[in-house]
Protein backbone atom coordinates (compact mmCIF):
# COMPACT_ATOMS: atom_id res chain seq x y z
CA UNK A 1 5.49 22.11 30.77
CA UNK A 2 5.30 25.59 28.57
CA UNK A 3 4.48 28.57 30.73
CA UNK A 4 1.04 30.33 29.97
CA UNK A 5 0.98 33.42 28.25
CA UNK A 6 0.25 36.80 29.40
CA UNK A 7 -2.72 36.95 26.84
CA UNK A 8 -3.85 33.22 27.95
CA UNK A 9 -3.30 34.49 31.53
CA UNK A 10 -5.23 38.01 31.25
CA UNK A 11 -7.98 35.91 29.62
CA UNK A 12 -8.67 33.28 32.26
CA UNK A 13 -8.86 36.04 34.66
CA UNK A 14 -11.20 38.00 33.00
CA UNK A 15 -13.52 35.06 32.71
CA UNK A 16 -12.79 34.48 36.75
CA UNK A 17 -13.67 38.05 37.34
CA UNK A 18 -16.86 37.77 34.55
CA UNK A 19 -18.49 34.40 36.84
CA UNK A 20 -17.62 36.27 40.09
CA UNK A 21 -19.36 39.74 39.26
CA UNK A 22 -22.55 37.41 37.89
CA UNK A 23 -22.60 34.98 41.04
CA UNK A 24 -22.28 38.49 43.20
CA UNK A 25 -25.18 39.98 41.12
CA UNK A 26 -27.36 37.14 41.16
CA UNK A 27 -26.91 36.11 44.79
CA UNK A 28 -27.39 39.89 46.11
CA UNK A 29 -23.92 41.22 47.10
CA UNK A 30 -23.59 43.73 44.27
CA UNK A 31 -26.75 45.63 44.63
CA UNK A 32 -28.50 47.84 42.10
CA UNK A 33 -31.14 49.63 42.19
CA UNK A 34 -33.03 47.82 39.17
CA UNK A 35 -35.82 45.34 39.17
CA UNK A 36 -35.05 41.79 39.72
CA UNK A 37 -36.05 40.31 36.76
CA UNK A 38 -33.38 42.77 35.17
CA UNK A 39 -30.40 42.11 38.09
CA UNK A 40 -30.75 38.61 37.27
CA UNK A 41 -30.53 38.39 33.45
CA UNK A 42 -27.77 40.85 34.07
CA UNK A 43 -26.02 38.43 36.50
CA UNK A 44 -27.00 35.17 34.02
CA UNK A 45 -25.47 36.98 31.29
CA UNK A 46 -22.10 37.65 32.86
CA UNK A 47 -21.55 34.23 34.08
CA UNK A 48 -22.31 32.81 30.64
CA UNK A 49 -19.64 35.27 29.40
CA UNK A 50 -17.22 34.37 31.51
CA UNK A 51 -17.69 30.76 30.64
CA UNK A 52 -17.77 31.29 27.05
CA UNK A 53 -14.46 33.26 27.23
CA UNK A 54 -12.94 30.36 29.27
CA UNK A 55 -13.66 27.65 26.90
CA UNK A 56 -12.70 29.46 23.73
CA UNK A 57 -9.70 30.49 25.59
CA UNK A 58 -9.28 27.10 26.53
CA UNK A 59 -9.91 25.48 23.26
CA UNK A 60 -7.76 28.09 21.11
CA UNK A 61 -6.08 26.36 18.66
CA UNK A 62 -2.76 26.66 18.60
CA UNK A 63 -0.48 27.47 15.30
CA UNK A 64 1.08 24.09 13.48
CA UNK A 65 4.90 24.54 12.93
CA UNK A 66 4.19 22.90 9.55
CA UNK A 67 1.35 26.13 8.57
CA UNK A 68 4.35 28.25 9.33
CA UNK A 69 7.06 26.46 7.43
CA UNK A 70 4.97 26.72 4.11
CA UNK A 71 3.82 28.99 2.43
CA UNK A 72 0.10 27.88 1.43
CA UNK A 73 -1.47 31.68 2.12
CA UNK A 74 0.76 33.26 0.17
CA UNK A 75 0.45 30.60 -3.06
CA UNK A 76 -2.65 32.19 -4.53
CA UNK A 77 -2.89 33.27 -7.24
């Protein structure tokens, strides 16, 4: 098993930290003093964020050995 990397790694936590500041916002324990209508977009929006940076994280392609052992970017002409 390959170890993650510290960019895969710094990623995944900011989408943990992303759901965990929307849950608190939603639920109540970070509380502003805005309307609720606007606390709880505020709180949907970060959780989708952090979701959508854990599945693009997630599904990141990695780099083929074979698109580094040619050349095809640099064949234009």
């Amino acid at each position: 098993m390959q170890a993650i990397s510290p960019s895969k790694l710094f990623s995944y936590a900011i989408a943990g930290v992303s759901v965990c500041a929307g849950v608190a916002v939603v639920t109540g324990l970070l509380h502003f003093n805005v309307p609720t209508q606007v606390r709880n977009t505020f709180g949907i929006v970060l959780i989708l964020m952090g979701i959508y940076r854990f599945l693009i994280t997630y599904w990141k392609p990695k780099p083929s050995k074979w698109r580094r052992l040619t050349n095809v970017d640099d064949e234009e002409e």
